[in-house]
C-alpha atoms as a PDB file:
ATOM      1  CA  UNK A   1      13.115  23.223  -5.063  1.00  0.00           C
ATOM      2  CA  UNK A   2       9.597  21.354  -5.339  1.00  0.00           C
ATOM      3  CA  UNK A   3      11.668  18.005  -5.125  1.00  0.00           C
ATOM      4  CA  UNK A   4      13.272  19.364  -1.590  1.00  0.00           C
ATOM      5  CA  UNK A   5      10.485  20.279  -0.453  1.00  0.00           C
ATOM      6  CA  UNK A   6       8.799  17.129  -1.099  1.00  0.00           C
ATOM      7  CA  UNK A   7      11.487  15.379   1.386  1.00  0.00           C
ATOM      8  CA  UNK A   8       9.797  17.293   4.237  1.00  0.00           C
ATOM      9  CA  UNK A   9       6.233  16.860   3.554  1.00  0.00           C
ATOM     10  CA  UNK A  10       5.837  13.339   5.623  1.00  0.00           C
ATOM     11  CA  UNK A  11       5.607  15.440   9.067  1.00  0.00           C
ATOM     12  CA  UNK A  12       3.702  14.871  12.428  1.00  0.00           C
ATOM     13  CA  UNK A  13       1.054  16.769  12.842  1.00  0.00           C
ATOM     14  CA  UNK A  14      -0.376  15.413  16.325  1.00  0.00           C
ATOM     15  CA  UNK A  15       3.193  14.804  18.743  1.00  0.00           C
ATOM     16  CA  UNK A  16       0.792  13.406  21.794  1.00  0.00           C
ATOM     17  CA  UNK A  17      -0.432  10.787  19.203  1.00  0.00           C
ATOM     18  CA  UNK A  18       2.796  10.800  17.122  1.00  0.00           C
ATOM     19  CA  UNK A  19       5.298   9.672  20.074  1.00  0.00           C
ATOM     20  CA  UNK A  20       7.382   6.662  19.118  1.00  0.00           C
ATOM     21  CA  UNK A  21       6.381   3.523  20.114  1.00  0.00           C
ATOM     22  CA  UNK A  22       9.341   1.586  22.648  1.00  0.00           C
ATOM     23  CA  UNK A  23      11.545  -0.954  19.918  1.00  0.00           C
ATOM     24  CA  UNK A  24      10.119  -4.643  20.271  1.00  0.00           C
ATOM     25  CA  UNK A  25      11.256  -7.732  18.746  1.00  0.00           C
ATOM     26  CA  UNK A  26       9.775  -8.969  15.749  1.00  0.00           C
ATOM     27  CA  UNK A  27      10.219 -12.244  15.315  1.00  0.00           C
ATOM     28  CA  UNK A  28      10.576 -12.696  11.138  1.00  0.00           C
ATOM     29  CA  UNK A  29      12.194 -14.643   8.676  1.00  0.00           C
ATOM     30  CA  UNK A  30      14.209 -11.923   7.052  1.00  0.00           C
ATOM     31  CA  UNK A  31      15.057 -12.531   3.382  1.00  0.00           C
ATOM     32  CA  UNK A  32      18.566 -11.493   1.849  1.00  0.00           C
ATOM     33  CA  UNK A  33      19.149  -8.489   0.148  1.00  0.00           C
ATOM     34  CA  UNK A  34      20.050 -10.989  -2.935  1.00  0.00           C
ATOM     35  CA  UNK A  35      16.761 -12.458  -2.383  1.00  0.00           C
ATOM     36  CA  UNK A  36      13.821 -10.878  -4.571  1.00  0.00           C
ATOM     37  CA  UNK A  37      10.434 -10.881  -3.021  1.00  0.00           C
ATOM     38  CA  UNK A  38       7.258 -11.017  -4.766  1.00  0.00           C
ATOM     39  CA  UNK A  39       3.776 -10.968  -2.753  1.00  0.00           C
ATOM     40  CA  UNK A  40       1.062 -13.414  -4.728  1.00  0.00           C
ATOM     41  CA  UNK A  41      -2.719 -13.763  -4.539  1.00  0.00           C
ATOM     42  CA  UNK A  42      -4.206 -16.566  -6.641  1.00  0.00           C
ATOM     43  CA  UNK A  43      -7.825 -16.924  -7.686  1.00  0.00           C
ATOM     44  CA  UNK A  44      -9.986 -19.333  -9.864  1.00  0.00           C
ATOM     45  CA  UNK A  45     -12.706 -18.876 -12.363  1.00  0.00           C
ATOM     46  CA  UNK A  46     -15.088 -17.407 -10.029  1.00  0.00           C
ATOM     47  CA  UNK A  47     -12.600 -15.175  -8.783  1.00  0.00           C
ATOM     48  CA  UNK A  48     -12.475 -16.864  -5.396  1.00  0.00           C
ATOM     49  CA  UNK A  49      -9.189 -17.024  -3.239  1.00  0.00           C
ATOM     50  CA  UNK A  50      -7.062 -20.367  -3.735  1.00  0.00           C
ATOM     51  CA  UNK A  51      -5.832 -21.347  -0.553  1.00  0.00           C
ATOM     52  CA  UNK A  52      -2.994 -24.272   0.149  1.00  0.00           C
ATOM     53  CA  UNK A  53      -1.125 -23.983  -3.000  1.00  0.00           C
ATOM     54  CA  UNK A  54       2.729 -25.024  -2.856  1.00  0.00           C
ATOM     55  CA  UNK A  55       5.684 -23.535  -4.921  1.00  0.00           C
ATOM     56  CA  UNK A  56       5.472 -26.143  -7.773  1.00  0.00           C
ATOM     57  CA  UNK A  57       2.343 -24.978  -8.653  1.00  0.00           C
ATOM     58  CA  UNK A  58       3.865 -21.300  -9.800  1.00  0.00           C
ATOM     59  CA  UNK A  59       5.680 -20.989 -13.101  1.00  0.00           C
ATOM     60  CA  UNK A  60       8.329 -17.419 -12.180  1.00  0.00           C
ATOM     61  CA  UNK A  61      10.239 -15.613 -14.942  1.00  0.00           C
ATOM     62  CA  UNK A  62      12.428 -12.915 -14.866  1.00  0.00           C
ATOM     63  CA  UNK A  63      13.088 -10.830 -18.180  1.00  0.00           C
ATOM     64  CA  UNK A  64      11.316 -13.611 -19.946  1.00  0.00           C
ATOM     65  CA  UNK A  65      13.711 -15.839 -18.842  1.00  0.00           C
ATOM     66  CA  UNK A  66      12.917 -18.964 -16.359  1.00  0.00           C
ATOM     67  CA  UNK A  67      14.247 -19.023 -12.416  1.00  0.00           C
ATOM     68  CA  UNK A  68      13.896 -21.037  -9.515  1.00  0.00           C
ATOM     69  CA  UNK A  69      11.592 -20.462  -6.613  1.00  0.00           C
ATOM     70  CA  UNK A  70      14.078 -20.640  -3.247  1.00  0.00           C
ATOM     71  CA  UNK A  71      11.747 -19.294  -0.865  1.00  0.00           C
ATOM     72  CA  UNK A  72       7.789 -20.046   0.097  1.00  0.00           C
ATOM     73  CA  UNK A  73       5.362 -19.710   2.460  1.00  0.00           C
ATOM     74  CA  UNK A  74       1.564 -18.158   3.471  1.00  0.00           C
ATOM     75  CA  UNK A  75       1.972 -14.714   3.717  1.00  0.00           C
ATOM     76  CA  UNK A  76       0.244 -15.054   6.949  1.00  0.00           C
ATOM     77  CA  UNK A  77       2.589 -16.582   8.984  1.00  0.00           C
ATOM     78  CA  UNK A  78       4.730 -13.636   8.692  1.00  0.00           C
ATOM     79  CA  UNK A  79       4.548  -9.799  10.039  1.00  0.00           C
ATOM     80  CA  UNK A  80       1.991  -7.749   8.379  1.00  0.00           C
ATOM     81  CA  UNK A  81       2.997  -3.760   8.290  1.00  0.00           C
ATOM     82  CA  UNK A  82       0.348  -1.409   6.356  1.00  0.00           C
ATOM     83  CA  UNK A  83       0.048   2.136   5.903  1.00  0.00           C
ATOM     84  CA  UNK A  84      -3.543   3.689   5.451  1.00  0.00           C
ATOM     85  CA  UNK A  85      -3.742   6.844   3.412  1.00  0.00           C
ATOM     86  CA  UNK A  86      -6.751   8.747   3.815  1.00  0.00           C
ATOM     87  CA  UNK A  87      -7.600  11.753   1.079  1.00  0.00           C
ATOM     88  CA  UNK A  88      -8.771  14.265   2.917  1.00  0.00           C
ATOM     89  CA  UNK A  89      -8.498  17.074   0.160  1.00  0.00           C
ATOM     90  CA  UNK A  90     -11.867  19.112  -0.876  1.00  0.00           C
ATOM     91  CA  UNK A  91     -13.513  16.287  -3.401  1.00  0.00           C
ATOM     92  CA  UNK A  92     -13.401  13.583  -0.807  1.00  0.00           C
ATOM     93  CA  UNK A  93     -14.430  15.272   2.518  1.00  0.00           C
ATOM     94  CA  UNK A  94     -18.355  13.955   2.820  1.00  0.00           C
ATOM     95  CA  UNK A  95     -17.083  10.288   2.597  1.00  0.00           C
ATOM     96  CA  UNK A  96     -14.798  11.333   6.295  1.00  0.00           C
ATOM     97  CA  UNK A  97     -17.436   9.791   8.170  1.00  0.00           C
ATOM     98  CA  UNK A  98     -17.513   6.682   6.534  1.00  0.00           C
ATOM     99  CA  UNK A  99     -14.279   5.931   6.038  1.00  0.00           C
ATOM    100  CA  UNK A 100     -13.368   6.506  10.141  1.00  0.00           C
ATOM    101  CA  UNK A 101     -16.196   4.357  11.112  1.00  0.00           C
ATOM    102  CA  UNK A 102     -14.965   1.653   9.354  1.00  0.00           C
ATOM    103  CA  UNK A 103     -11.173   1.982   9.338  1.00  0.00           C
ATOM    104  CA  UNK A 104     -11.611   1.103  13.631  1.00  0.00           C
ATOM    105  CA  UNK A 105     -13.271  -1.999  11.948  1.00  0.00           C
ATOM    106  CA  UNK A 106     -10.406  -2.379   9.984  1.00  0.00           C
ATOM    107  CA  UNK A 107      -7.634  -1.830  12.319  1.00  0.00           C
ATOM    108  CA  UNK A 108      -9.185  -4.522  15.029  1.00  0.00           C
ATOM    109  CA  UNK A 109      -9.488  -7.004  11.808  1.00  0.00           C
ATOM    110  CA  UNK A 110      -5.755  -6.843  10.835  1.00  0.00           C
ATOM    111  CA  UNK A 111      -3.990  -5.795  14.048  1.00  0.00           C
ATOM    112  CA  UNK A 112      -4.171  -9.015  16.242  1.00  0.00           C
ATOM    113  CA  UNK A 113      -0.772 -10.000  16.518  1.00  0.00           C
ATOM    114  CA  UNK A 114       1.975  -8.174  18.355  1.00  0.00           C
ATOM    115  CA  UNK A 115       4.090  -8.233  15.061  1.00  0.00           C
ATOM    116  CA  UNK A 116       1.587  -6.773  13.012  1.00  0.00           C
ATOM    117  CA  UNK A 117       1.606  -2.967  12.607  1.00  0.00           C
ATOM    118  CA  UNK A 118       0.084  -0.025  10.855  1.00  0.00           C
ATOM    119  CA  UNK A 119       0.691   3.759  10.136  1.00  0.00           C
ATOM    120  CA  UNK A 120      -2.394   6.725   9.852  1.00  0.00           C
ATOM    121  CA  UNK A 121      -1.785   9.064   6.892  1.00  0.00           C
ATOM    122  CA  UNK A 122      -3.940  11.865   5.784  1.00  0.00           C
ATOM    123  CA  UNK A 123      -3.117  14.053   2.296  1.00  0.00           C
ATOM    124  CA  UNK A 124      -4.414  17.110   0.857  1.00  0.00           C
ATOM    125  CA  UNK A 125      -2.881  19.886   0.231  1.00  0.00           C
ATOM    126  CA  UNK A 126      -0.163  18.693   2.856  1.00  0.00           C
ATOM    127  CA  UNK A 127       0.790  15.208   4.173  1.00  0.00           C
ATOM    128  CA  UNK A 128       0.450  14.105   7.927  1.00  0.00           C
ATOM    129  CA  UNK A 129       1.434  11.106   9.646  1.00  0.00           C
ATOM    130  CA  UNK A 130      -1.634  10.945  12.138  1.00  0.00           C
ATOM    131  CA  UNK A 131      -0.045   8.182  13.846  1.00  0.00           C
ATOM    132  CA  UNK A 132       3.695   6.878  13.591  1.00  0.00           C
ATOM    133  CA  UNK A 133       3.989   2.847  13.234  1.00  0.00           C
ATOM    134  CA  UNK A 134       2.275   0.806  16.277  1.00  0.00           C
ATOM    135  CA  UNK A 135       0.961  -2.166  16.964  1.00  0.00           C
ATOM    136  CA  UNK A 136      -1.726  -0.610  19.112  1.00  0.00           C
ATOM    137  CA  UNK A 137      -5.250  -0.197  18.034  1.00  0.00           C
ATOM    138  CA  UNK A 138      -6.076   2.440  20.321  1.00  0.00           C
ATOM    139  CA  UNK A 139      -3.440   4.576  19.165  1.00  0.00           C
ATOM    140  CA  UNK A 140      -4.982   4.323  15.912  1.00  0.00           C
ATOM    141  CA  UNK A 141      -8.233   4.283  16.271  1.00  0.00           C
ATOM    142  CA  UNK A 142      -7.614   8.053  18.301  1.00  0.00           C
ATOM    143  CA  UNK A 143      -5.964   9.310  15.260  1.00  0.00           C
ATOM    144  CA  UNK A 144      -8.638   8.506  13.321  1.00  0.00           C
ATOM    145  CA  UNK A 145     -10.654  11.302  14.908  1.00  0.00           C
ATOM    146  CA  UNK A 146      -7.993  13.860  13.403  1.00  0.00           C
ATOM    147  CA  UNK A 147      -9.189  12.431  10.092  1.00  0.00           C
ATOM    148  CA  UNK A 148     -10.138  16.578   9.135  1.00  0.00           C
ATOM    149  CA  UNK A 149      -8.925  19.024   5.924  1.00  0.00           C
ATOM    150  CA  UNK A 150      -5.817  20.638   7.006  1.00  0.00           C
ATOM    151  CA  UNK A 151      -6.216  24.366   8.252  1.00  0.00           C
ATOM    152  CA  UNK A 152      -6.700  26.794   6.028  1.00  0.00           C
ATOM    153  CA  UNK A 153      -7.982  24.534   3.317  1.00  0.00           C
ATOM    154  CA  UNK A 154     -11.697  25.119   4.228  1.00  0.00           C
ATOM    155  CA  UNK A 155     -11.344  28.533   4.257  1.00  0.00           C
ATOM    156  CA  UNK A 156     -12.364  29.524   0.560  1.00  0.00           C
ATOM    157  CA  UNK A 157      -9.150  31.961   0.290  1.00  0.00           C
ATOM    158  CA  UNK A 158      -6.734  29.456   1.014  1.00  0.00           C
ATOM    159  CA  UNK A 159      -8.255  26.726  -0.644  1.00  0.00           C
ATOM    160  CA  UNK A 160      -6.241  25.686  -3.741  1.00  0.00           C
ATOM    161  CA  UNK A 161      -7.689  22.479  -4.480  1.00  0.00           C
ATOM    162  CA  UNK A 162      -4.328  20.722  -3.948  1.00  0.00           C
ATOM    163  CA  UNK A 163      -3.998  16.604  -3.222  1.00  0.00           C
ATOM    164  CA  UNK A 164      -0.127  15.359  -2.987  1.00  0.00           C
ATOM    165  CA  UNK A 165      -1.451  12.120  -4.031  1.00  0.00           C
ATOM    166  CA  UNK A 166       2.023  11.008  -5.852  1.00  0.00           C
ATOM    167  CA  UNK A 167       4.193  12.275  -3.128  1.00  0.00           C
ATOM    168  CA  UNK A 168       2.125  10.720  -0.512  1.00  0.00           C
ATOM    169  CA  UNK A 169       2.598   7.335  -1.669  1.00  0.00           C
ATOM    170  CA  UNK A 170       6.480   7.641  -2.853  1.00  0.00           C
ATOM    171  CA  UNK A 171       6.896   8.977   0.907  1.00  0.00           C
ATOM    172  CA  UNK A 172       5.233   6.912   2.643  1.00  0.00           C
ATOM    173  CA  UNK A 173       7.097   3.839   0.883  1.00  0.00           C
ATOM    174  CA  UNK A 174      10.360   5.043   1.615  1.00  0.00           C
ATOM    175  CA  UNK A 175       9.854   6.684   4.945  1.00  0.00           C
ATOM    176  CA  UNK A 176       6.986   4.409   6.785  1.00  0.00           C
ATOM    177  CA  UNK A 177       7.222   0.914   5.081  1.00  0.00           C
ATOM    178  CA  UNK A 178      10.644   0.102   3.464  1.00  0.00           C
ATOM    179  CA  UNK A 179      12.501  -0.894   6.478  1.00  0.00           C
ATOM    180  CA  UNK A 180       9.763  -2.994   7.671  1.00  0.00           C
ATOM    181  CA  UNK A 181      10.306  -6.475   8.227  1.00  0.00           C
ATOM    182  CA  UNK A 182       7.479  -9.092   6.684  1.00  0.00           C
ATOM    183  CA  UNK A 183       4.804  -8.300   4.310  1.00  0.00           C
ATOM    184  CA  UNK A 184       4.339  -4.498   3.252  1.00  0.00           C
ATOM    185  CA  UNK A 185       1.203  -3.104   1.783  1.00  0.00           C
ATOM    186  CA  UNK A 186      -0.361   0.303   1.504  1.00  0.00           C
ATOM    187  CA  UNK A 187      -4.025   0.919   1.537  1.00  0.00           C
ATOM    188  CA  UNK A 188      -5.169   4.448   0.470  1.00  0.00           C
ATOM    189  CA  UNK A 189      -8.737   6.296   0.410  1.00  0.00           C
ATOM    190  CA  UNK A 190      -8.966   8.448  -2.768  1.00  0.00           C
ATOM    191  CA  UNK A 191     -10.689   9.719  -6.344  1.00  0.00           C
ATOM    192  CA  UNK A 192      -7.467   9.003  -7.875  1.00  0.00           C
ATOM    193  CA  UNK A 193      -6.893  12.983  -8.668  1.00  0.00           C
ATOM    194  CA  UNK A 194      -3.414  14.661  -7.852  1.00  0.00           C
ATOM    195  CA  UNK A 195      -2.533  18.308  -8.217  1.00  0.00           C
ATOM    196  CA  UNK A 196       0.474  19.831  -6.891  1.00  0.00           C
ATOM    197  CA  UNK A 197       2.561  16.683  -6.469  1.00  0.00           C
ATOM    198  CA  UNK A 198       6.438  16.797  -6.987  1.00  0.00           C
ATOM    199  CA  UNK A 199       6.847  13.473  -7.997  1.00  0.00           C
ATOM    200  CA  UNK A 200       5.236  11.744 -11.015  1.00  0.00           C
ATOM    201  CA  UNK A 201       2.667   8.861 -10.693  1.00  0.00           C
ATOM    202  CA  UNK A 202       5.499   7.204 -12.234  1.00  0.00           C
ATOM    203  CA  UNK A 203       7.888   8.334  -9.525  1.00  0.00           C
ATOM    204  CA  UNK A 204       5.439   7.101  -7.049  1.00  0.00           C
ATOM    205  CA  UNK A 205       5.137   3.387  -8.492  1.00  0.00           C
ATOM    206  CA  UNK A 206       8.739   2.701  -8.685  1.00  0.00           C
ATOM    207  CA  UNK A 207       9.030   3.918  -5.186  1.00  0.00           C
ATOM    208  CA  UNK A 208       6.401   1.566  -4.092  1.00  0.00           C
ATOM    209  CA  UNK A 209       8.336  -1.136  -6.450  1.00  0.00           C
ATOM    210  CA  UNK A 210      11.564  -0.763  -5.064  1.00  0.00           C
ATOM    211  CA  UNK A 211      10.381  -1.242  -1.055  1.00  0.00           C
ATOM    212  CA  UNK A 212       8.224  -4.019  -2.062  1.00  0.00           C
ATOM    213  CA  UNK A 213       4.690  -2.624  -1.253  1.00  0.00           C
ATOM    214  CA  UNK A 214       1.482  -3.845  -2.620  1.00  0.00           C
ATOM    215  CA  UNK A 215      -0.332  -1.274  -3.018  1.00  0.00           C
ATOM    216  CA  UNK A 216      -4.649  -1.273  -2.970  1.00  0.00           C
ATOM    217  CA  UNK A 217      -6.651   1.080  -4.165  1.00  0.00           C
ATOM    218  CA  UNK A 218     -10.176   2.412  -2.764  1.00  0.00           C
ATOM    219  CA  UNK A 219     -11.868   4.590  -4.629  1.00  0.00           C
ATOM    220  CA  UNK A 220     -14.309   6.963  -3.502  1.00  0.00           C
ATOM    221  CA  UNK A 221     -16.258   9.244  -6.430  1.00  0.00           C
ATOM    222  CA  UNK A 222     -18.068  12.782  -6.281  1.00  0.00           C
ATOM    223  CA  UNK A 223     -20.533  10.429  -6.963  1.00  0.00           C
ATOM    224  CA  UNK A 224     -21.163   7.701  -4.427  1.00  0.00           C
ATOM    225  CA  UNK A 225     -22.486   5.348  -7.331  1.00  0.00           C
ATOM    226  CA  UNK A 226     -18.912   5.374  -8.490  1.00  0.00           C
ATOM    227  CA  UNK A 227     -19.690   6.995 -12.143  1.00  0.00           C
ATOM    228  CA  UNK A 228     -18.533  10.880 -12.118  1.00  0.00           C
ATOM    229  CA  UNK A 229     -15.199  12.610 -11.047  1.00  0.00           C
ATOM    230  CA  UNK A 230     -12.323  11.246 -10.027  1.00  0.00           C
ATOM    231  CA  UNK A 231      -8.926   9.022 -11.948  1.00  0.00           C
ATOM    232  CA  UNK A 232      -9.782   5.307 -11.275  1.00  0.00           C
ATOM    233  CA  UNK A 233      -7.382   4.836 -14.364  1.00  0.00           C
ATOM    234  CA  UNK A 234      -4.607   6.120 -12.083  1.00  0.00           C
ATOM    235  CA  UNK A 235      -5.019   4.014  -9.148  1.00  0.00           C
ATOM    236  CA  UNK A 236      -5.246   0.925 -11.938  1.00  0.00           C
ATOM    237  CA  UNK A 237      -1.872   1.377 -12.710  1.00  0.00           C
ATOM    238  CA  UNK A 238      -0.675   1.936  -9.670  1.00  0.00           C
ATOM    239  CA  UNK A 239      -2.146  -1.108  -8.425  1.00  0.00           C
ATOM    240  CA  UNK A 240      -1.627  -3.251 -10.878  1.00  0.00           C
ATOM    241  CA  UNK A 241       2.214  -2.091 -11.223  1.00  0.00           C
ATOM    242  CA  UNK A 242       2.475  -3.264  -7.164  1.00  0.00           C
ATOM    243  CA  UNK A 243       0.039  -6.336  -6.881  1.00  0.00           C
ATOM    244  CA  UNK A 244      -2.352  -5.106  -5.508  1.00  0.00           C
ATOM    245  CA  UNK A 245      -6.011  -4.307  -6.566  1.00  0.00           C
ATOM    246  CA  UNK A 246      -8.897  -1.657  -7.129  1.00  0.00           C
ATOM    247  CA  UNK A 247     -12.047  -1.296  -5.145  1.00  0.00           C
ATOM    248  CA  UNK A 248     -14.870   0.833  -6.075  1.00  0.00           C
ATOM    249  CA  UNK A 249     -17.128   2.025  -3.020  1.00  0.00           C
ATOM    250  CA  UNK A 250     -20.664   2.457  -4.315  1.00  0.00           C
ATOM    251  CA  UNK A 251     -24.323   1.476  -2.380  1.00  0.00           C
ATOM    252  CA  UNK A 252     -23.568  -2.525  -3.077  1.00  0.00           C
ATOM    253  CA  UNK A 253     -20.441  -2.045  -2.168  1.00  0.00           C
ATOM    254  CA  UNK A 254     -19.532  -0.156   0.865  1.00  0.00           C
ATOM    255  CA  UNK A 255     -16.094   0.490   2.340  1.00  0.00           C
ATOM    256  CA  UNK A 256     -16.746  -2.125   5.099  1.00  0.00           C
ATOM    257  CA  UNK A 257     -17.116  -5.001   2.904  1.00  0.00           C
ATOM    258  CA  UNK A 258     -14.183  -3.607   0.803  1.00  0.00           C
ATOM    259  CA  UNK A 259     -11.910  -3.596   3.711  1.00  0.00           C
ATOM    260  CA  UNK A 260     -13.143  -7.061   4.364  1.00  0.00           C
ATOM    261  CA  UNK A 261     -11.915  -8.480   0.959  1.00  0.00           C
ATOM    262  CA  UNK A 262      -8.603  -6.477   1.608  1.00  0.00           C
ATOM    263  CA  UNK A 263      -8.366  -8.317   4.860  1.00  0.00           C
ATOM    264  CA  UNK A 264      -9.015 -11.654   3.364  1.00  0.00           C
ATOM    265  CA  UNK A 265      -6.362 -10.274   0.160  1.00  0.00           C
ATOM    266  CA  UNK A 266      -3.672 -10.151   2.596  1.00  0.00           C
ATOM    267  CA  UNK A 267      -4.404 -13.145   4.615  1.00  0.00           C
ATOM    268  CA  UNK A 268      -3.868 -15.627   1.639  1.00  0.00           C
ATOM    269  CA  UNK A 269      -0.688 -13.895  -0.034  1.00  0.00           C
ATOM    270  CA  UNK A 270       2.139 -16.154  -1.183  1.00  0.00           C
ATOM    271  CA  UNK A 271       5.212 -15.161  -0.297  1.00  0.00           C
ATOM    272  CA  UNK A 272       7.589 -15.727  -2.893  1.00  0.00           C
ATOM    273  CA  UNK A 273      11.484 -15.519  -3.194  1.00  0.00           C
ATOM    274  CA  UNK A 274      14.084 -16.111  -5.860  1.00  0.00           C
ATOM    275  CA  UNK A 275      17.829 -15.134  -6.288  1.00  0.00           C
ATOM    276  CA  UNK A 276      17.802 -12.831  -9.599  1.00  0.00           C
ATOM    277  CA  UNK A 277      20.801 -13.028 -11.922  1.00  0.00           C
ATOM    278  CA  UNK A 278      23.486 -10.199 -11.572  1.00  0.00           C
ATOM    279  CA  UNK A 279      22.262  -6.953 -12.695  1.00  0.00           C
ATOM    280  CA  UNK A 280      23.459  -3.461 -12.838  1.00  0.00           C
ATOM    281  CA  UNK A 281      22.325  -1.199 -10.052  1.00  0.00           C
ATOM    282  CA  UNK A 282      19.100   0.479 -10.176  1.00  0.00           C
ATOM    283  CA  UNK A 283      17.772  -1.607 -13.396  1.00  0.00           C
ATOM    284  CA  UNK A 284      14.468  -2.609 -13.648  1.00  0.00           C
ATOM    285  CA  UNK A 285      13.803  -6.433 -14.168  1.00  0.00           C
ATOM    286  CA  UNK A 286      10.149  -7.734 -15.230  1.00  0.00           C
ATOM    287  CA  UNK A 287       8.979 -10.258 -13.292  1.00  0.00           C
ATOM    288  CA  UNK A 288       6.215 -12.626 -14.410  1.00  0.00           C
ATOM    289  CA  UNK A 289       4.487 -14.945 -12.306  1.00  0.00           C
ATOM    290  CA  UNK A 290       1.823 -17.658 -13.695  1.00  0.00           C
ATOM    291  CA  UNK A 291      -0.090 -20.697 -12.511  1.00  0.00           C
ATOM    292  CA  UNK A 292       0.637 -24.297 -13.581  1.00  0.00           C
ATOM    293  CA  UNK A 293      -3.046 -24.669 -13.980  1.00  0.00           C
ATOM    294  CA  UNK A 294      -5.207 -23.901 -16.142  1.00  0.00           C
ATOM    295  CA  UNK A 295      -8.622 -21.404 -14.836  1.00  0.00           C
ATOM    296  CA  UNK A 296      -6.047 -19.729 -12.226  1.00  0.00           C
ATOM    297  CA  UNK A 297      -5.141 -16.275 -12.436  1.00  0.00           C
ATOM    298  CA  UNK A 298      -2.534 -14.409 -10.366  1.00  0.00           C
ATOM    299  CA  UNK A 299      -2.221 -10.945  -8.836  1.00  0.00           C
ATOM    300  CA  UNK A 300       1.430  -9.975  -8.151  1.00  0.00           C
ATOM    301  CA  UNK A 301       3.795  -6.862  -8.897  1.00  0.00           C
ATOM    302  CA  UNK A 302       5.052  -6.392 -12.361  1.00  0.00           C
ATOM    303  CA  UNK A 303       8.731  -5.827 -11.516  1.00  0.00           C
ATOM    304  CA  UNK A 304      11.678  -4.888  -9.259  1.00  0.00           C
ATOM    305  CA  UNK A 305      14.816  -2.260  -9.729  1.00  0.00           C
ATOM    306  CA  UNK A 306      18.120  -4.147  -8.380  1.00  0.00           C
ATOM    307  CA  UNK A 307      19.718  -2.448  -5.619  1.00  0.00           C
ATOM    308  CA  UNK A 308      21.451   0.175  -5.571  1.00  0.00           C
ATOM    309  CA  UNK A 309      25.243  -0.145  -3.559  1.00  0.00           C
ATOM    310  CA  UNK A 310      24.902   0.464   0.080  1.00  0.00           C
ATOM    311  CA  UNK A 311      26.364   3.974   1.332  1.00  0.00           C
ATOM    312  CA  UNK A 312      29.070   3.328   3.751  1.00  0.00           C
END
């Protein structure tokens, strides 16, 4: 029963802000389903961004085993499409204010394009879409104001401490992002803690593995220096499973210059395609991805499960 109840707990919460936005054309370069993605960010000693890099400079492995790179490009030349999660459970509610003043910073940065699109999430003890998939910054930026605890969960009777971290992410993969054409990342506002979940942190990475979402990690402490409460260790893995990365939000270190780094995350991502060797449904394959030279390092998922047969 907690699983199919799980499959309901993406629901709209706000239908004035919800409404569906009319179908436009993206224009994309869509790869094949027998084409495996991976999403790449490459840095040097310093740990600055390497820009202009071409496909020969990449050494890719599957299984340990060598294979050729068939597809290439800047990840900015295609669509972006990003989902951001916002905690809003007891443990993170003083950092609301923050995080909607600069998430309208954040939405003009990375929405300029008419292909480029983002979804509004909030989790606590329940999961709401704020704001189905638009283009439109407005629309987002007046869901942000319903950035609040859901009813009933200030109310000391009612309030079980709950945070659906794990099925927040493994629904908002498959329900928000995975059908989304381009680039597909997932940006989500949280202590790392999770109580009352259905699915497993483990659940919830190979979700994010199989749609091909990088997933980055903020996280916000019961104490603002960073030190204290909260599972970093658990948004570690679930980065670093997806390519993506963890942030930290302390004094140095607010969320506006952390959203900035995102930003410029996302803007120099390889895109990266190879055809993988037959495989049994549903397997998971290890990819590894490296840099010619020496003094780079690379940030990109850890693997992919093969397909599974299309329903007819």
């Amino acid at each position: 029963m907690r699983r199919l109840a799980a499959l309901f707990l993406v629901a709209t919460a706000l239908p004035a802000l919800a409404a569906q936005e009319p179908d436009e054309p993206i224009a994309t370069l869509k790869v094949g389903t027998r084409v495996v993605a991976v999403a790449a960010v490459v840095r040097d000693k310093r740990g600055e961004l390497v820009n202009g890099l071409g496909k020969d400079d990449f050494i890719l492995k599957q299984d340990g085993k060598p294979v050729d790179i068939h597809y290439f490009s800047q990840g900015s030349t295609l669509p972006l499409t990003f989902a951001l999660m916002v905690d809003t459970s007891g443990s993170q509610r003083t950092f609301i204010a923050d995080e909607t003043a600069a998430s309208e910073v954040f939405f003009r940065t990375m929405l300029k394009r008419s292909v480029d699109r983002a979804v509004l999430v909030k989790f606590d003890t329940r999961i709401r879409e704020l704001q189905k998939m638009t283009p439109s910054v407005e629309r987002l930026e007046d869901a942000l104001a319903y950035l609040r605890p859901s009813p009933g969960d200030n109310d000391p009777r009612h309030n079980m401490g709950g945070t659906l971290l794990y099925d927040a992410i493994r629904n908002t993969a498959r329900f928000a992002l995975s059908a989304q054409a381009g680039r597909r990342a997932m940006v989500i506002l949280t202590d790392g803690g999770d109580n009352g979940s259905a699915f497993t942190l483990k659940e919830a990475i190979e979700e994010a593995q199989r749609d091909d979402v990088v997933v980055y990690s903020v996280f916000y402490s019961s104490n603002f220096g960073g030190m204290g409460g909260g599972r970093k260790d658990v948004l570690e893995k679930l980065s670093h499973a997806t390519g993506g990365a963890v942030f930290t939000v302390t004094e140095r270190e607010p969320l506006s210059r952390i959203y900035a780094e995102i930003a410029e995350d996302l803007r120099l991502t390889y895109q990266i395609g190879y055809n993988p060797p037959d495989s049994a449904p549903g397997k998971f394959h290890k990819i590894e991805l490296k840099m010619k030279q020496g003094g780079q390092s690379v940030q990109a998922r850890e693997g992919y499960f093969s397909p599974e047969p299309e329903s007819k």
